[in-house]
Protein backbone atom coordinates (compact mmCIF):
# COMPACT_ATOMS: atom_id res chain seq x y z
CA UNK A 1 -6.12 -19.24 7.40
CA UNK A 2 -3.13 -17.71 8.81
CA UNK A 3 -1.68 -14.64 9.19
CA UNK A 4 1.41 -14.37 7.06
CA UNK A 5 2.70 -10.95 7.31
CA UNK A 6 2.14 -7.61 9.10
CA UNK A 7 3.07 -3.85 7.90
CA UNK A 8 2.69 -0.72 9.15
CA UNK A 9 3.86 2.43 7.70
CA UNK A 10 3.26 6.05 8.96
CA UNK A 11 4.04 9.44 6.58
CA UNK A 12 4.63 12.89 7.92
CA UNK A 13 1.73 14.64 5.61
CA UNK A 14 3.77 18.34 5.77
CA UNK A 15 7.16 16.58 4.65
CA UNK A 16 4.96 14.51 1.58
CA UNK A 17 3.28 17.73 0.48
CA UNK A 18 6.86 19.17 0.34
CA UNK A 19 7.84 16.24 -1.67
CA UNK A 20 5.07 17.04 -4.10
CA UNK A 21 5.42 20.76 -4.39
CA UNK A 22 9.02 19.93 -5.29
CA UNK A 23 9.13 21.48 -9.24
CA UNK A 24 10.39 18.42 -11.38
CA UNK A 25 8.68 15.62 -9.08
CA UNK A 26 7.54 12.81 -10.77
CA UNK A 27 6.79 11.11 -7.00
CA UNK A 28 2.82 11.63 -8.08
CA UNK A 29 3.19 10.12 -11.42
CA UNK A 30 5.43 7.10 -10.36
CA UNK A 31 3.95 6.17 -7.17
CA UNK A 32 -0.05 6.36 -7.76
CA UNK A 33 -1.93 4.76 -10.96
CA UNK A 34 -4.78 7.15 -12.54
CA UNK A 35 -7.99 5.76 -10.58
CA UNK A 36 -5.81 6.65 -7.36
CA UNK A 37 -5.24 10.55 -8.27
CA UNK A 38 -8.70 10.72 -9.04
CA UNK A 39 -9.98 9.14 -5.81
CA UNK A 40 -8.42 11.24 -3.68
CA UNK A 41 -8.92 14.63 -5.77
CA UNK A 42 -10.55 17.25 -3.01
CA UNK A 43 -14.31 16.50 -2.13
CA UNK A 44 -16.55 19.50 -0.75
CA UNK A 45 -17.32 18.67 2.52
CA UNK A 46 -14.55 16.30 3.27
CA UNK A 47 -12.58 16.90 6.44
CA UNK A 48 -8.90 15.48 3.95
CA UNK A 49 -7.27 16.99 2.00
CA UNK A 50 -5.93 15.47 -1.38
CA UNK A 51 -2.53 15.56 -0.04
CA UNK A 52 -3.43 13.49 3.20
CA UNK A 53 -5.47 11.14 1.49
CA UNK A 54 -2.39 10.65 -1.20
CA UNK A 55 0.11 10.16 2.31
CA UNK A 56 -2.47 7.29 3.75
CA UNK A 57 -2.11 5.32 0.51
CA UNK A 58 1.43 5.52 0.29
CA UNK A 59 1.59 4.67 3.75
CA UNK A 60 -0.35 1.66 2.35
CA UNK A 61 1.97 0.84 -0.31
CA UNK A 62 4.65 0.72 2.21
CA UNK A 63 3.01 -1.17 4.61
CA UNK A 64 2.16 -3.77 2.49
CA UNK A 65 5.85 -4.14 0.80
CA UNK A 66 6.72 -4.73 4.86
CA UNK A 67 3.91 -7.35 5.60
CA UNK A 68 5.31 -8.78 2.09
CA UNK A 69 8.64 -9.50 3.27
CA UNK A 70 7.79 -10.55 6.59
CA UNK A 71 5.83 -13.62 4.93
CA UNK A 72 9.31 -14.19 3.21
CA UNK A 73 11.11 -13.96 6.86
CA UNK A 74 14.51 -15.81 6.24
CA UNK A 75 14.22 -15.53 2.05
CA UNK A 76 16.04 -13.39 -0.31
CA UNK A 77 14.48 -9.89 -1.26
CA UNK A 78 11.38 -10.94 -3.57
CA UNK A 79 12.72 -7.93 -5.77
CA UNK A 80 15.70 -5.76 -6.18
CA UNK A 81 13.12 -2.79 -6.42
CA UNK A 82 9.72 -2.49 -6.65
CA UNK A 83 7.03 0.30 -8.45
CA UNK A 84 4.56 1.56 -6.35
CA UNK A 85 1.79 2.01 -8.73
CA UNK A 86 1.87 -1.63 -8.54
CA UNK A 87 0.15 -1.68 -5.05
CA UNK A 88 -3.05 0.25 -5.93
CA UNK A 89 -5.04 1.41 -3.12
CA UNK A 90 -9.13 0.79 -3.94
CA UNK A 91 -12.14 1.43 -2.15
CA UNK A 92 -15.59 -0.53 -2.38
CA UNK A 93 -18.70 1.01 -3.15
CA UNK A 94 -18.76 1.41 0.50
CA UNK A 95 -15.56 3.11 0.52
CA UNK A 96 -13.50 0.55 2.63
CA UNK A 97 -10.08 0.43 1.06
CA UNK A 98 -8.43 -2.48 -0.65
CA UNK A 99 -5.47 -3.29 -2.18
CA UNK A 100 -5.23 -4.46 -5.89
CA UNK A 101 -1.59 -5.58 -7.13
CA UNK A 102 -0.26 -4.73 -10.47
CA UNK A 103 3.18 -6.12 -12.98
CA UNK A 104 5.62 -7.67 -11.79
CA UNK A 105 4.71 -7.38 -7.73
CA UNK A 106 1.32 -9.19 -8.68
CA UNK A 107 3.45 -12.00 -10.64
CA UNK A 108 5.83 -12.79 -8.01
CA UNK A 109 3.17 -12.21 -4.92
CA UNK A 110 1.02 -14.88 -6.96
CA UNK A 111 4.26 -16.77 -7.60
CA UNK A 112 5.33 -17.23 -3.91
CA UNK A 113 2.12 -16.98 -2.15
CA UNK A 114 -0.52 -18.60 -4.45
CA UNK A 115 -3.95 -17.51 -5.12
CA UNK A 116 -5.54 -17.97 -1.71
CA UNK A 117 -3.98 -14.76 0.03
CA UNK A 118 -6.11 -11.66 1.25
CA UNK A 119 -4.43 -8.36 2.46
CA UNK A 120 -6.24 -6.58 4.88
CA UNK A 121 -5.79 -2.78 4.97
CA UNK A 122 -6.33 0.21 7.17
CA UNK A 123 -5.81 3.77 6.51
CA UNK A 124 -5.65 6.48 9.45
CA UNK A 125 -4.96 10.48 9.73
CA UNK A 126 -4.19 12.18 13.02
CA UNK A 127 -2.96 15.48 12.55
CA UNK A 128 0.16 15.75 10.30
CA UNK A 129 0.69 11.95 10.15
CA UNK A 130 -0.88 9.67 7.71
CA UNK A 131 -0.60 5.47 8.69
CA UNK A 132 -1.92 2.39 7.23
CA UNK A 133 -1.46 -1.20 8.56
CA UNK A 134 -1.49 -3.88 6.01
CA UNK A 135 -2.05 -7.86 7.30
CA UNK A 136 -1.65 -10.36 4.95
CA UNK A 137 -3.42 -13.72 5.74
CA UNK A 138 -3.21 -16.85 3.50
CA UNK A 139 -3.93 -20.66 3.84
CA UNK A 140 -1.80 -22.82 6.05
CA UNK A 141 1.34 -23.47 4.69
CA UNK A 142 3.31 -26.48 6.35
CA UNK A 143 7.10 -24.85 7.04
CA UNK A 144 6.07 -21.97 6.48
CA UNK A 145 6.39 -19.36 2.87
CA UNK A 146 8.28 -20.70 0.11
């Protein structure tokens, strides 16, 4: 296995939640699927709020579009754009997150990188930031990603 790509991404939590709380927003409907809304809806207890854990996973989703193209270093843009609710963040019954890849980004990520990818992912808060790293790893590919 080798690593094919790296992403990071970091979101200032104050400016997102402004995003949000902007009236006519659709950022919540077009960038998170259903199970992600309700994953992230405020737990008693938890030290998150819904709004940070929302910035971590979009952090995510950005991360991994970045680790994405730097498999493709030297190649076209895989897309002209790109949904987020395509890159869904998950969680095991453990609750270590995951990524699971929707539409069209799942048919060309399949397409150029074949079945035998894994993305790694890491979500992190500190204070008003929100950051995720995503690594993408894959079998050895002689020349590199076509």
């Amino acid at each position: 296995m080798s690593v094919l790509g790296v992403g990071i991404d970091v979101v200032h939590v104050p400016d997102f939640a402004e995003q949000l709380a902007t009236p006519g927003t659709r950022l919540l409907a077009e960038a998170f699927t259903a199970g992600e809304r309700a994953d992230v809806a405020d737990r008693p207890g938890s030290d998150r709020s819904e709004v940070e854990r929302l910035a971590a996973r979009y952090a995510a989703k950005e991360a991994f579009v970045k680790a994405w193209a730097g498999a493709r270093f030297g190649c076209p843009p895989s897309l002209p754009t790109w949904a987020p609710r395509e890159v869904e963040v998950v969680h095991d019954v453990h609750g270590r997150p995951a990524l699971a890849l929707r539409g069209e980004v799942a048919q060309v990520v399949r397409r150029q990188l074949g079945d035998g990818w894994r993305a790694h992912v890491s979500l992190s808060h500190d204070g008003p930031t929100a950051a995720a790293v995503v690594v993408l790893d894959g079998p050895d590919q002689p020349g590199g990603v076509e």
